[in-house]
C-alpha atoms as a PDB file:
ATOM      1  CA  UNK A   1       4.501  40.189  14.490  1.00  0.00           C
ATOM      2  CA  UNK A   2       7.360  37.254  14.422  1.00  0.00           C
ATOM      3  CA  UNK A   3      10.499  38.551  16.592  1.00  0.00           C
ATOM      4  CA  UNK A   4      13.639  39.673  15.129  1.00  0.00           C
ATOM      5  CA  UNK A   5      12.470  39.812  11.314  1.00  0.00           C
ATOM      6  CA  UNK A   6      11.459  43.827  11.524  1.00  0.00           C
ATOM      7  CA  UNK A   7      14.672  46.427  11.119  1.00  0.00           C
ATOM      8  CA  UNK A   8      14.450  48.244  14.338  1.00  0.00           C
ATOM      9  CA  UNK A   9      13.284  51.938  14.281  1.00  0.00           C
ATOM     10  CA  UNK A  10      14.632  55.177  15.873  1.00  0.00           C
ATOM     11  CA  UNK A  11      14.108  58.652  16.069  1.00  0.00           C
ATOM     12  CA  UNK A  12      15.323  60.246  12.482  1.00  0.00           C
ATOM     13  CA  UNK A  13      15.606  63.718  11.414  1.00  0.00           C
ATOM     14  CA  UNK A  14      14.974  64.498   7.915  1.00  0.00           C
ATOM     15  CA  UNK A  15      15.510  67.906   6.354  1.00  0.00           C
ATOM     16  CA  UNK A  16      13.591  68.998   3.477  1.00  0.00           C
ATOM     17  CA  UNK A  17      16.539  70.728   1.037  1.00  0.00           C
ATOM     18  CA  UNK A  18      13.605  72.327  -0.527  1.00  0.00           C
ATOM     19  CA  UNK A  19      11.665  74.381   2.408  1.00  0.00           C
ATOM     20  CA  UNK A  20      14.693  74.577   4.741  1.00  0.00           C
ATOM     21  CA  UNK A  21      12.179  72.591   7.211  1.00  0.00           C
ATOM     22  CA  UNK A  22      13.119  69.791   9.427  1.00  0.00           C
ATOM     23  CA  UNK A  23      11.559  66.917  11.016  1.00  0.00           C
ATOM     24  CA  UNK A  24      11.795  64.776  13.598  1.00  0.00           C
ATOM     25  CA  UNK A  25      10.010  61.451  13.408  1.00  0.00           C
ATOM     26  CA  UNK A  26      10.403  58.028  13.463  1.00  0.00           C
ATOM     27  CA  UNK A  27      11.758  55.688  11.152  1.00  0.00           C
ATOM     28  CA  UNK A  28      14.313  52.338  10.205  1.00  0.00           C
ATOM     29  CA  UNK A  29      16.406  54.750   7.589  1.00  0.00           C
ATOM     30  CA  UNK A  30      20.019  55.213   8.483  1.00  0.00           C
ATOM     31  CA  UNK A  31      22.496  57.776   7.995  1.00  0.00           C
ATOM     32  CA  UNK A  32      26.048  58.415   8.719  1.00  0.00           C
ATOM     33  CA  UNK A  33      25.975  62.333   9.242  1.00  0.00           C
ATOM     34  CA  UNK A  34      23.875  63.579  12.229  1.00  0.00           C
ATOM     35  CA  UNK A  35      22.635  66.516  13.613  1.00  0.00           C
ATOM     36  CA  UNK A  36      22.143  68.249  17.056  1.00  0.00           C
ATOM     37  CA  UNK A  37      17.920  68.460  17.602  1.00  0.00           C
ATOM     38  CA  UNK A  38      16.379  71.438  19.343  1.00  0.00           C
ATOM     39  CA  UNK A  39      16.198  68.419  22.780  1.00  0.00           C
ATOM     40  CA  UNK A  40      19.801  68.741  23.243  1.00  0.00           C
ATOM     41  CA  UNK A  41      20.482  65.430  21.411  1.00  0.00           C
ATOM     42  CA  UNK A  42      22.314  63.902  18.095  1.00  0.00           C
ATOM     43  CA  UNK A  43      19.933  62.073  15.316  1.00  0.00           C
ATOM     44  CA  UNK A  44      20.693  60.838  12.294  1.00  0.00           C
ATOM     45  CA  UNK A  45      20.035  63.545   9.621  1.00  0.00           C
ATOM     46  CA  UNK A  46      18.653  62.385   5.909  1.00  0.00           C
ATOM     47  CA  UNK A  47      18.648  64.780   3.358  1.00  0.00           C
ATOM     48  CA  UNK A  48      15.493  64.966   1.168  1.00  0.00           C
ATOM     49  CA  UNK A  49      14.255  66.520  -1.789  1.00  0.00           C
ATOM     50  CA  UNK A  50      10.518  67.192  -1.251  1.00  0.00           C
ATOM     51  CA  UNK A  51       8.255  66.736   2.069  1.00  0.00           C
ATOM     52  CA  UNK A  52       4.922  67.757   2.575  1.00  0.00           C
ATOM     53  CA  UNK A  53       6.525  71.128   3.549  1.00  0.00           C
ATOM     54  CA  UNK A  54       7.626  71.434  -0.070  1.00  0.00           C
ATOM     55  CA  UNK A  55       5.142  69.647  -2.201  1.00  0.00           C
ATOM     56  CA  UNK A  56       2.285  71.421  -4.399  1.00  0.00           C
ATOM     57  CA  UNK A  57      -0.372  69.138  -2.873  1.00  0.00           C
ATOM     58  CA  UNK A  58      -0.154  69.957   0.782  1.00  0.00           C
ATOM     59  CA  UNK A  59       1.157  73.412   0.515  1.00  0.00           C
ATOM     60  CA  UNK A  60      -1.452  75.016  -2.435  1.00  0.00           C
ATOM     61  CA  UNK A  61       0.813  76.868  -4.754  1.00  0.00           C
ATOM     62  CA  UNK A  62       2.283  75.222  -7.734  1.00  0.00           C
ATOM     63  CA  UNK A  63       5.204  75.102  -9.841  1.00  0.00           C
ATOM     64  CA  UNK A  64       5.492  76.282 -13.602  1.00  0.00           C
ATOM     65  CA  UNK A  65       8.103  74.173 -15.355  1.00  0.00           C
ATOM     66  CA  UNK A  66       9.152  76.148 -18.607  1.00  0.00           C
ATOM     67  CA  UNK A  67       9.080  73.198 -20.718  1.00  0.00           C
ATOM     68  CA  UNK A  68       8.179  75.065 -24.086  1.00  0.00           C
ATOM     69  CA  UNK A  69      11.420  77.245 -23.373  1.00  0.00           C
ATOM     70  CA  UNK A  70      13.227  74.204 -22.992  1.00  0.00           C
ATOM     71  CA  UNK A  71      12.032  73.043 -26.782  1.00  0.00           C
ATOM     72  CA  UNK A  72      12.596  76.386 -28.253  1.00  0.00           C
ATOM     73  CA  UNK A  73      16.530  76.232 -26.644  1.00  0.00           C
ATOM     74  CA  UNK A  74      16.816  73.097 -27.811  1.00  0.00           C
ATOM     75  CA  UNK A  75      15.675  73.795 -31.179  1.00  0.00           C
ATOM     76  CA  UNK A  76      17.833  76.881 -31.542  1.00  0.00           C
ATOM     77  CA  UNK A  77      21.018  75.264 -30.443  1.00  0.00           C
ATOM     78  CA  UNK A  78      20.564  71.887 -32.720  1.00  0.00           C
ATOM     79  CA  UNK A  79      17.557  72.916 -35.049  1.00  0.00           C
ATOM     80  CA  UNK A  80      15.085  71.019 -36.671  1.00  0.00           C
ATOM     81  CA  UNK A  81      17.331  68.219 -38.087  1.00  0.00           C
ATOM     82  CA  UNK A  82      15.221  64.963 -37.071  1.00  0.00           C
ATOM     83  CA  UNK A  83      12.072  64.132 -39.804  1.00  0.00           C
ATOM     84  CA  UNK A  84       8.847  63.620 -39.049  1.00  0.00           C
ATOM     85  CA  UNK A  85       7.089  60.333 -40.123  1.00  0.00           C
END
């Protein structure tokens, strides 16, 4: 590797908003808000929306997303106004 082209990494903690799970790992991401780690000592904290605590394909269960609800709201509030061709 060719010295001082690499961003440096440090210990991160990223929270899954999802699970409510949090981990501590590695990486060159930054943050300005931190949080106090089970060690006794301040990481930066990043804020994501899915992990492999949260995500269908490492946890087995799977979402239903309602989008045929979402068609039939949609319809009823602005109806069938747009033609076909």
């Amino acid at each position: 590797m060719k010295p001082r082209i690499h961003p440096g990494s440090r210990l991160v903690v990223f929270r899954d908003r999802a699970a409510d799970a949090t981990f501590l790992t590695r990486s060159t991401a930054d943050s300005d808000r931190t949080v106090e780690w089970e060690d006794g000592n301040t990481y930066p904290l990043i804020d994501v929306e899915i992990s492999s605590a949260s995500h269908p394909f490492y946890t087995g269960t799977s979402r239903v997303l309602d989008t045929a609800g979402r068609v039939e709201r949609f319809e009823r509030r602005y109806g069938r106004t747009a033609t076909r061709h």
